[in-house]
Protein backbone atom coordinates (compact mmCIF):
# COMPACT_ATOMS: atom_id res chain seq x y z
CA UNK A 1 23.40 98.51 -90.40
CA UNK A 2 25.69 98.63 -93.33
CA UNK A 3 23.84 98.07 -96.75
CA UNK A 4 25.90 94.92 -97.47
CA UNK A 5 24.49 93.68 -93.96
CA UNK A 6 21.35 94.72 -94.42
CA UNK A 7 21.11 92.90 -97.88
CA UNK A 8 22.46 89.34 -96.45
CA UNK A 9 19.40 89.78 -93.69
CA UNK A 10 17.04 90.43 -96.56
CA UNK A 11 17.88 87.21 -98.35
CA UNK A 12 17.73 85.44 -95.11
CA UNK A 13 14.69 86.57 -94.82
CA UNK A 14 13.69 85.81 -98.32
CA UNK A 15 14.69 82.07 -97.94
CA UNK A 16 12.04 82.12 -94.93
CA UNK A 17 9.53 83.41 -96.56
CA UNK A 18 10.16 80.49 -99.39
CA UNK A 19 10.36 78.06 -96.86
CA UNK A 20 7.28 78.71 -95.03
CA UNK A 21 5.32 78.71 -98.76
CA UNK A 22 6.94 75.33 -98.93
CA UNK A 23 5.65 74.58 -95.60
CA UNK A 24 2.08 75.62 -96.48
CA UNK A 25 2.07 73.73 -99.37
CA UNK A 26 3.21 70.74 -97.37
CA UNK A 27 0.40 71.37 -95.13
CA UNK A 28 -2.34 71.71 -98.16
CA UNK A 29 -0.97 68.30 -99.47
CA UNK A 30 -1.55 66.63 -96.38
CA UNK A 31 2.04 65.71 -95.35
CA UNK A 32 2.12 64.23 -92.10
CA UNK A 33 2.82 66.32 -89.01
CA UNK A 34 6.33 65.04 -87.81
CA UNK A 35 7.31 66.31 -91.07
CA UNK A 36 5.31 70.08 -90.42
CA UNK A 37 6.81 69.95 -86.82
CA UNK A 38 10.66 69.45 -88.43
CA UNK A 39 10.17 71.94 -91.11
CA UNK A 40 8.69 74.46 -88.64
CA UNK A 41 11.69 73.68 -86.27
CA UNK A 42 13.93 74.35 -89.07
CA UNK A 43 12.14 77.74 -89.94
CA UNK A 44 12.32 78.81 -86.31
CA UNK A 45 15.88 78.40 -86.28
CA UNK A 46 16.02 80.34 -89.42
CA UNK A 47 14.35 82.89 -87.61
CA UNK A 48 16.73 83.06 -84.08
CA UNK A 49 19.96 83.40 -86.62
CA UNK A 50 18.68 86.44 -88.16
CA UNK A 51 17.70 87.68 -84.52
CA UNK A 52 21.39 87.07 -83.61
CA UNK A 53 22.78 88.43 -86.67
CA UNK A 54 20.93 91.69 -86.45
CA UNK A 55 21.87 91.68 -82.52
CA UNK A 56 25.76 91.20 -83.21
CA UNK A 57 24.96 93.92 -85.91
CA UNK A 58 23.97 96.62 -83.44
CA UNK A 59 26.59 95.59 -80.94
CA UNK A 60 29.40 96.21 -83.20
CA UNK A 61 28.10 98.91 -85.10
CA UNK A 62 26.65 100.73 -81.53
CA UNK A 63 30.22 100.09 -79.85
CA UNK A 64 32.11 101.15 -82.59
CA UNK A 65 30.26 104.51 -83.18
CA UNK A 66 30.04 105.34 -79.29
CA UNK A 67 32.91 107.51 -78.55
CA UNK A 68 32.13 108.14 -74.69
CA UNK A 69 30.41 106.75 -72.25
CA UNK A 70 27.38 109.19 -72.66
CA UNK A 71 27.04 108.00 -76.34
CA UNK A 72 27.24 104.57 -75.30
CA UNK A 73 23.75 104.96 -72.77
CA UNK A 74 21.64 104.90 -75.70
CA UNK A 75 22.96 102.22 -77.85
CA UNK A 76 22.81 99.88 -74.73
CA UNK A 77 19.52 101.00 -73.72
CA UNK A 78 18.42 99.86 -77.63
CA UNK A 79 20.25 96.64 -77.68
CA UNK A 80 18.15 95.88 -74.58
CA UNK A 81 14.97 96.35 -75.93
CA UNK A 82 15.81 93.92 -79.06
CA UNK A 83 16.83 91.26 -77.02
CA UNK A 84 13.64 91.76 -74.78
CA UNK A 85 11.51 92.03 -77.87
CA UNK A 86 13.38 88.89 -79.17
CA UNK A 87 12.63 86.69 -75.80
């Protein structure tokens, strides 16, 4: 992952984090559920992009730096085991 990627998924990442504070506090105040259940919807989504983004991140990084076939094992063997993980 290039550093310019890897800084966009960190302030994804960061906006979650402020998001689920803001969901917490919603929580403490007593806000009504619907409202929890829409914000935690929201958060999940959040989430799933950054899984994609970091997916379409290893596909085009792994393709592009596999030269044969050989090299190629790996990098699909890897990209499997995120998406697993991910499921």
């Amino acid at each position: 992952m290039s550093g310019s990627e890897r800084h966009a998924i960190e302030r994804r990442l960061a906006r979650i984090e402020g998001h689920i504070h803001a969901v917490h506090t919603m929580a403490h105040e007593g806000r009504s559920y619907p409202d929890l259940v829409h914000q935690i919807a929201a958060i999940r989504a959040s989430l799933d992009a950054v899984v994609q983004a970091i997916v379409d991140d290893l596909v085009h990084h792994g393709l592009r730096a596999a030269g044969s076939k050989a090299e190629l094992a790996p990098v699909i063997e890897e990209l499997g085991e995120v998406v697993a993980s991910a499921l």
